[in-house]
N, C-alpha and C. Protein backbone atom coordinates (compact mmCIF):
# COMPACT_ATOMS: atom_id res chain seq x y z
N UNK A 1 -4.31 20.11 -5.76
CA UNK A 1 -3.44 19.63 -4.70
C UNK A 1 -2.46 18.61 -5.27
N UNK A 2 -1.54 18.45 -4.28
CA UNK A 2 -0.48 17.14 -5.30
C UNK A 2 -0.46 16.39 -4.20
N UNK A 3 0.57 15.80 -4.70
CA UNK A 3 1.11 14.33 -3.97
C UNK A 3 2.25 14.65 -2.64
N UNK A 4 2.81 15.50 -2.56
CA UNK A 4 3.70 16.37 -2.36
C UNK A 4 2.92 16.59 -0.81
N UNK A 5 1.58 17.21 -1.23
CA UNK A 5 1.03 18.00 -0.28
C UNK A 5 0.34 16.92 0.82
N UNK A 6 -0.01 15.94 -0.03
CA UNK A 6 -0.92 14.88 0.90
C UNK A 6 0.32 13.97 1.52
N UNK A 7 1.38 14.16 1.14
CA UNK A 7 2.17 12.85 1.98
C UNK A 7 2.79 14.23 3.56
N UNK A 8 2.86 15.53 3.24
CA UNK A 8 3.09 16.15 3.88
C UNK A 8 2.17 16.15 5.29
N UNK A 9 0.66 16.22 4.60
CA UNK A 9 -0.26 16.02 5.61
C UNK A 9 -0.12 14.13 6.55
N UNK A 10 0.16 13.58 5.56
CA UNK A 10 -0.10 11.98 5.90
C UNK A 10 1.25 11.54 6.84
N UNK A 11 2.32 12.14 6.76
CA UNK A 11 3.41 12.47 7.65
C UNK A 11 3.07 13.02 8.60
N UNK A 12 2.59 14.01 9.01
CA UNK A 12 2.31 14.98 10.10
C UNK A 12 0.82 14.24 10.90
N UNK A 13 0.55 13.34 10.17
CA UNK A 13 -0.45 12.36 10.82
C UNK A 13 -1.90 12.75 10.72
N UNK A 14 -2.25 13.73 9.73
CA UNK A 14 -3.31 14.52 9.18
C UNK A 14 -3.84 13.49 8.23
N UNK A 15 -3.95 12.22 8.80
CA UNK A 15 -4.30 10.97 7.63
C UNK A 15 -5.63 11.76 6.59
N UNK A 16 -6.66 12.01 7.24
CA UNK A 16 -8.22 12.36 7.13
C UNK A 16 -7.58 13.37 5.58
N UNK A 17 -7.23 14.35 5.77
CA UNK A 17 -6.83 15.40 5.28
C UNK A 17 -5.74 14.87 3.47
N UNK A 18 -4.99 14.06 4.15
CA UNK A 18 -4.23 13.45 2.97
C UNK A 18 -4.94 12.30 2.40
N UNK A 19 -6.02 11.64 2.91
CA UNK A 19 -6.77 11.10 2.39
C UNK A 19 -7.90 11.84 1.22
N UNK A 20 -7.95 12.87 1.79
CA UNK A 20 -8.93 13.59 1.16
C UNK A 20 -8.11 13.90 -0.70
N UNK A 21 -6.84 14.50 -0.07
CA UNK A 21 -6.20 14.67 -1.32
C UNK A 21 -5.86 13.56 -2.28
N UNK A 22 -5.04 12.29 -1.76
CA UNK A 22 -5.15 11.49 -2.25
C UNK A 22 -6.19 11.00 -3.22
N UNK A 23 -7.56 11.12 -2.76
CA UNK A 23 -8.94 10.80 -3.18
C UNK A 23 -9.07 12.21 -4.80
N UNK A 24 -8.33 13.28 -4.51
CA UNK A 24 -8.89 13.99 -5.33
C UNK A 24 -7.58 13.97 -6.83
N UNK A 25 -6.41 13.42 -6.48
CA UNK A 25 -6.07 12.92 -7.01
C UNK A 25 -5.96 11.95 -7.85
N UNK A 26 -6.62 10.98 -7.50
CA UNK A 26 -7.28 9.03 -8.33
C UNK A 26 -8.58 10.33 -8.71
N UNK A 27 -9.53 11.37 -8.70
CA UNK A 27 -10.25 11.74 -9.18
C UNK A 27 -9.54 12.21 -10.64
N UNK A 28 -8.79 12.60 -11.00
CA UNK A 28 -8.35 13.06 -11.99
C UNK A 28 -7.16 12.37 -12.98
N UNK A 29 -7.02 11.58 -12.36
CA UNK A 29 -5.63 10.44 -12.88
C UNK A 29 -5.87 8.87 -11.66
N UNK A 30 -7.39 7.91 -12.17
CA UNK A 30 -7.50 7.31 -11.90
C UNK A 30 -6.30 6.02 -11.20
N UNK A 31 -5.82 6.09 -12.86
CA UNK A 31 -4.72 5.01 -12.17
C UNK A 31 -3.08 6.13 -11.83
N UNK A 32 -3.15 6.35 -10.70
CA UNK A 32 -1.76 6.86 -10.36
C UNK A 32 -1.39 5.78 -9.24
N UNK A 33 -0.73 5.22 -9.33
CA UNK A 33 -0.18 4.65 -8.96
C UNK A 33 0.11 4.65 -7.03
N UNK A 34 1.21 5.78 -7.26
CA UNK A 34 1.05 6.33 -5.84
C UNK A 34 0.18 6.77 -4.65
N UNK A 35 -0.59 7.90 -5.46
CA UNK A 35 -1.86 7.94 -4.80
C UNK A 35 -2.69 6.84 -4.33
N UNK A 36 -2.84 5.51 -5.04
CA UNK A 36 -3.20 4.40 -4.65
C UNK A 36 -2.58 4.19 -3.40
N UNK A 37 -1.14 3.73 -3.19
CA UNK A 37 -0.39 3.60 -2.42
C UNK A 37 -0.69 4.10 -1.11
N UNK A 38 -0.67 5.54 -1.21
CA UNK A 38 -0.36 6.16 -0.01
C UNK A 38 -1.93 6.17 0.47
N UNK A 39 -3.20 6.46 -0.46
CA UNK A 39 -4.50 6.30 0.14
C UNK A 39 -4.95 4.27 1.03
N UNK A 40 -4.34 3.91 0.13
CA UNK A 40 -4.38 2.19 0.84
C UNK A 40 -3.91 2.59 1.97
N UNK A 41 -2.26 3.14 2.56
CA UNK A 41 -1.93 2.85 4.29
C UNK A 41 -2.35 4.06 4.61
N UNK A 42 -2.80 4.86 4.24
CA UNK A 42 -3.98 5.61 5.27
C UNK A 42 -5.01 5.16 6.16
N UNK A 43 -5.45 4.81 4.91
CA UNK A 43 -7.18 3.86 5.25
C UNK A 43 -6.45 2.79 6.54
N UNK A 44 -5.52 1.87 6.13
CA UNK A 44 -5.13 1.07 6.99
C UNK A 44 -4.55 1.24 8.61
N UNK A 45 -3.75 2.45 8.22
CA UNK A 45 -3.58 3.38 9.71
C UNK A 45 -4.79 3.75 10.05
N UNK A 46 -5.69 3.94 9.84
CA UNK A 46 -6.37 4.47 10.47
C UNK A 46 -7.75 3.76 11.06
N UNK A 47 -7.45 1.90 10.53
CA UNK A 47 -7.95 0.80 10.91
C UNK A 47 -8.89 0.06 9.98
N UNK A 48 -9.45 0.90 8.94
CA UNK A 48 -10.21 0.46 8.12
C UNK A 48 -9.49 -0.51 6.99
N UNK A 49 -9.28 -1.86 7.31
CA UNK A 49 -8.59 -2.70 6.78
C UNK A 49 -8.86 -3.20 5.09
N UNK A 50 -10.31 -3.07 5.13
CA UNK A 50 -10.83 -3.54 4.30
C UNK A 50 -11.11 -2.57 2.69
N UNK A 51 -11.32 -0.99 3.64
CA UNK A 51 -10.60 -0.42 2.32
C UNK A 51 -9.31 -0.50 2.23
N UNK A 52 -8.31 -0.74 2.60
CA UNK A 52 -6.94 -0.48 2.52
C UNK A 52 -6.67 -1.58 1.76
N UNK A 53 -7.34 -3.05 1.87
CA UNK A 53 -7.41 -4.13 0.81
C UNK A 53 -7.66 -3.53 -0.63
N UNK A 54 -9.27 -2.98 -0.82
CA UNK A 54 -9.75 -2.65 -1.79
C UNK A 54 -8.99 -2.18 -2.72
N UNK A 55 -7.89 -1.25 -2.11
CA UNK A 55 -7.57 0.09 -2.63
C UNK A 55 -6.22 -0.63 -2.99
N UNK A 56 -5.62 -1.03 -2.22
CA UNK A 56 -4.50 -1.63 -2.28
C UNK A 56 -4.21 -2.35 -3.92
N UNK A 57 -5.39 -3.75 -3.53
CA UNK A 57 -5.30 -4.53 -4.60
C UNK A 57 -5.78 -3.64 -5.85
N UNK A 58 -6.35 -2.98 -5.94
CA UNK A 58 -6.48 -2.16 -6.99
C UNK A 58 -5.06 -1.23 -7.86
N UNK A 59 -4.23 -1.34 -6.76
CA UNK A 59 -3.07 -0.69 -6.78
C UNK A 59 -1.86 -1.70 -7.75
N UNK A 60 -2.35 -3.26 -7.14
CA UNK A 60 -1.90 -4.21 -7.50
C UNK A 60 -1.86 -4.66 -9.05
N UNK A 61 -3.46 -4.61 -8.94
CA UNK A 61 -3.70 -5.30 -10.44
C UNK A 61 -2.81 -4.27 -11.45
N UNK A 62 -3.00 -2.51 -11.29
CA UNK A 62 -2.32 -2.05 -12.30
C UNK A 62 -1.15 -1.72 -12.77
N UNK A 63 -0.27 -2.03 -10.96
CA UNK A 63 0.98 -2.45 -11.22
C UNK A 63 1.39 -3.80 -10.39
N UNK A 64 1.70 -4.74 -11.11
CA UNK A 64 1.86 -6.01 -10.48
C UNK A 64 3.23 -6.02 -9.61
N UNK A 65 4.50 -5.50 -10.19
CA UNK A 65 5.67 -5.54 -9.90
C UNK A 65 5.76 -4.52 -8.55
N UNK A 66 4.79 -3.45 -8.39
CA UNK A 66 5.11 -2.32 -7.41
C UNK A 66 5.46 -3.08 -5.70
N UNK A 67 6.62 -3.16 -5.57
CA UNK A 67 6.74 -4.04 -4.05
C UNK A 67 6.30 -3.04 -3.27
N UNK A 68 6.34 -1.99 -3.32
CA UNK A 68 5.75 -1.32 -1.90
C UNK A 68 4.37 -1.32 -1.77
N UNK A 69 3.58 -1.50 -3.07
CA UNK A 69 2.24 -1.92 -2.81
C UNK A 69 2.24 -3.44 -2.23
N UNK A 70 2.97 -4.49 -3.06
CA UNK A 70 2.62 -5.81 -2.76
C UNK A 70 2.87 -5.66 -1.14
N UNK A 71 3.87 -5.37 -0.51
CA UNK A 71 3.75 -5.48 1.19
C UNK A 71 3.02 -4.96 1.82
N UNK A 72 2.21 -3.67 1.00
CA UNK A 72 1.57 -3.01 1.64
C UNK A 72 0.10 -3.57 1.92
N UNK A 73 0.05 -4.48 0.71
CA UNK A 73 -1.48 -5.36 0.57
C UNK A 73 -1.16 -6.50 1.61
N UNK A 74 0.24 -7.02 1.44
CA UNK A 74 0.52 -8.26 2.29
C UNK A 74 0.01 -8.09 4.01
N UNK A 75 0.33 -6.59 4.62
CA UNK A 75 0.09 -6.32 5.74
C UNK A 75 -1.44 -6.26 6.00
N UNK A 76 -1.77 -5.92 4.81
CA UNK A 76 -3.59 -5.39 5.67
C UNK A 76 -4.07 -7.00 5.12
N UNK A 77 -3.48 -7.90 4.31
CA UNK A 77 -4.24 -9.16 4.44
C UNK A 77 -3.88 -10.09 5.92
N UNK A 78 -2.91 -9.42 6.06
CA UNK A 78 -2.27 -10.19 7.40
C UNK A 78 -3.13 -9.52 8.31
N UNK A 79 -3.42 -8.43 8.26
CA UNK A 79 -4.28 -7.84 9.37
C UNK A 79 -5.66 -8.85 9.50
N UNK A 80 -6.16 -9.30 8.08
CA UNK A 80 -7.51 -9.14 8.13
C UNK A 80 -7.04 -10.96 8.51
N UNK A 81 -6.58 -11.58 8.58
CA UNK A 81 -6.11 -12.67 8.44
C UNK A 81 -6.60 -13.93 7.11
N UNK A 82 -6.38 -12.84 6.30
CA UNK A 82 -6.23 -13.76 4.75
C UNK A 82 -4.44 -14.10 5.24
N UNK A 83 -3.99 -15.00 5.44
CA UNK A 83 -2.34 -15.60 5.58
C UNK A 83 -2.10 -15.87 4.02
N UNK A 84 -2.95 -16.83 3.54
CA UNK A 84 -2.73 -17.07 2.29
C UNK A 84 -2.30 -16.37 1.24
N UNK A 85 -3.30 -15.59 0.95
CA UNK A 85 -3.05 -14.47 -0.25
C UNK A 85 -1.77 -13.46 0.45
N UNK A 86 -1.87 -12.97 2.12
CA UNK A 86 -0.68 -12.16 2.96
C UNK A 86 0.94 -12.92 2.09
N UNK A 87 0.80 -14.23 2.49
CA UNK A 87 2.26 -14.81 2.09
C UNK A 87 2.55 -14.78 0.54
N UNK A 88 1.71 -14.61 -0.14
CA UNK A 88 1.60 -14.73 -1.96
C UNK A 88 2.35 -13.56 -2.12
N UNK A 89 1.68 -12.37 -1.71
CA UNK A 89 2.38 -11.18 -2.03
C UNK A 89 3.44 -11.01 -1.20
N UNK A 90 4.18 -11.58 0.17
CA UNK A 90 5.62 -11.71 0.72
C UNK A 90 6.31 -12.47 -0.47
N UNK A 91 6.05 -13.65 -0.88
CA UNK A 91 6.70 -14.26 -2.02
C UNK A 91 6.78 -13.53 -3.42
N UNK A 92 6.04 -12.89 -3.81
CA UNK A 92 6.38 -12.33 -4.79
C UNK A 92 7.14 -10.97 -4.54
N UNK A 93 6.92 -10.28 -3.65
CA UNK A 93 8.03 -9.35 -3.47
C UNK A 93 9.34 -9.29 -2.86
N UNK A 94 9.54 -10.56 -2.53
CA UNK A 94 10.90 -11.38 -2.44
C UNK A 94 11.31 -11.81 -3.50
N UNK A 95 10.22 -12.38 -4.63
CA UNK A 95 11.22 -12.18 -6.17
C UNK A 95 11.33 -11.48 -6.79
N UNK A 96 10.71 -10.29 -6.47
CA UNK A 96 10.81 -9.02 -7.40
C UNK A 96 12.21 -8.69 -6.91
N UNK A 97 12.48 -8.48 -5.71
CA UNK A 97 13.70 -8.02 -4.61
C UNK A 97 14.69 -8.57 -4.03
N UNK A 98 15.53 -9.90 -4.47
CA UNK A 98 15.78 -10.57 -3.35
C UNK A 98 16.61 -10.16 -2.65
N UNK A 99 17.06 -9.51 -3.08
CA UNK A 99 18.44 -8.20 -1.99
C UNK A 99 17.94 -7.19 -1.27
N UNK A 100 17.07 -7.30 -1.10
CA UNK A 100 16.01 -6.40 -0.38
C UNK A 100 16.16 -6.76 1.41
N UNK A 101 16.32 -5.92 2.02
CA UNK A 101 16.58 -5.92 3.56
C UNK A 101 15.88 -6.67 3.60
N UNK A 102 13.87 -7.10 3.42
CA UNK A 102 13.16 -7.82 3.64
C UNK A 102 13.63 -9.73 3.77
N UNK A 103 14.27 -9.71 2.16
CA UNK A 103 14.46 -10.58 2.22
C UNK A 103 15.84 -11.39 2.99
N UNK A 104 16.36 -10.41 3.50
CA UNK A 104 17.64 -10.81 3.99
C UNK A 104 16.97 -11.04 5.20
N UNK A 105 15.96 -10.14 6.38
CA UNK A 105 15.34 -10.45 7.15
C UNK A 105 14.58 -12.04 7.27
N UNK A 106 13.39 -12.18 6.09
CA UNK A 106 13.16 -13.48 6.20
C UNK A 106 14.17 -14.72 6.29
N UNK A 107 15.31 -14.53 5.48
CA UNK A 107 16.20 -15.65 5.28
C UNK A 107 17.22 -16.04 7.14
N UNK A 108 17.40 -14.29 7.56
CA UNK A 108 17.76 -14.82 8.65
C UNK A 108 17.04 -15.49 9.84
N UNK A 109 16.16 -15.84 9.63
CA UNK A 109 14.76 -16.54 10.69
C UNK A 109 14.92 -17.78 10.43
């Protein structure tokens, strides 16, 4: 299966299903990057916060710079209400980005 196929399912809201692929994907190419990605806001859509941390930060450590992971971890720590570590990764993906809609958003507040 690819990546292709599980964001197709994970779009169409077949989380369970693109999770599955996702999963069989990190089975064969542990660190992919993406697959990390997209299995973290699965888990998280679908409320389980705490894998979506797990998975997330795992996503993190092997790419530090990836901003769509760092917000993506920032949200499910905000969920879980870690604020602390939530705002670490808003700050760092505001310096990875600072022209980033995000950050034009924060600045206008």
């Amino acid at each position: 299966m690819s990546l292709q196929t599980a964001l197709a399912h994970h779009q169409a809201g077949r989380l369970a299903e693109a999770m599955a692929i996702y999963q069989q994907i990190l089975d064969t190419t542990p660190d992919d990057i993406e697959a990390l990605r997209w299995l973290g806001s699965a888990a998280g859509q679908l409320g389980n916060t705490r894998l979506a941390i797990t998975i997330l930060s795992r996503g993190h450590a092997l790419a530090p710079d990836h901003v769509e992971i760092l917000l993506s971890l920032a949200t499910m720590q905000r969920a879980a209400q870690a604020y602390e570590q939530a705002l670490a990764c808003y700050e760092k993906a505001l310096a990875l980005q600072p022209r980033s809609s995000l950050a034009q958003c924060i600045r206008s507040r």
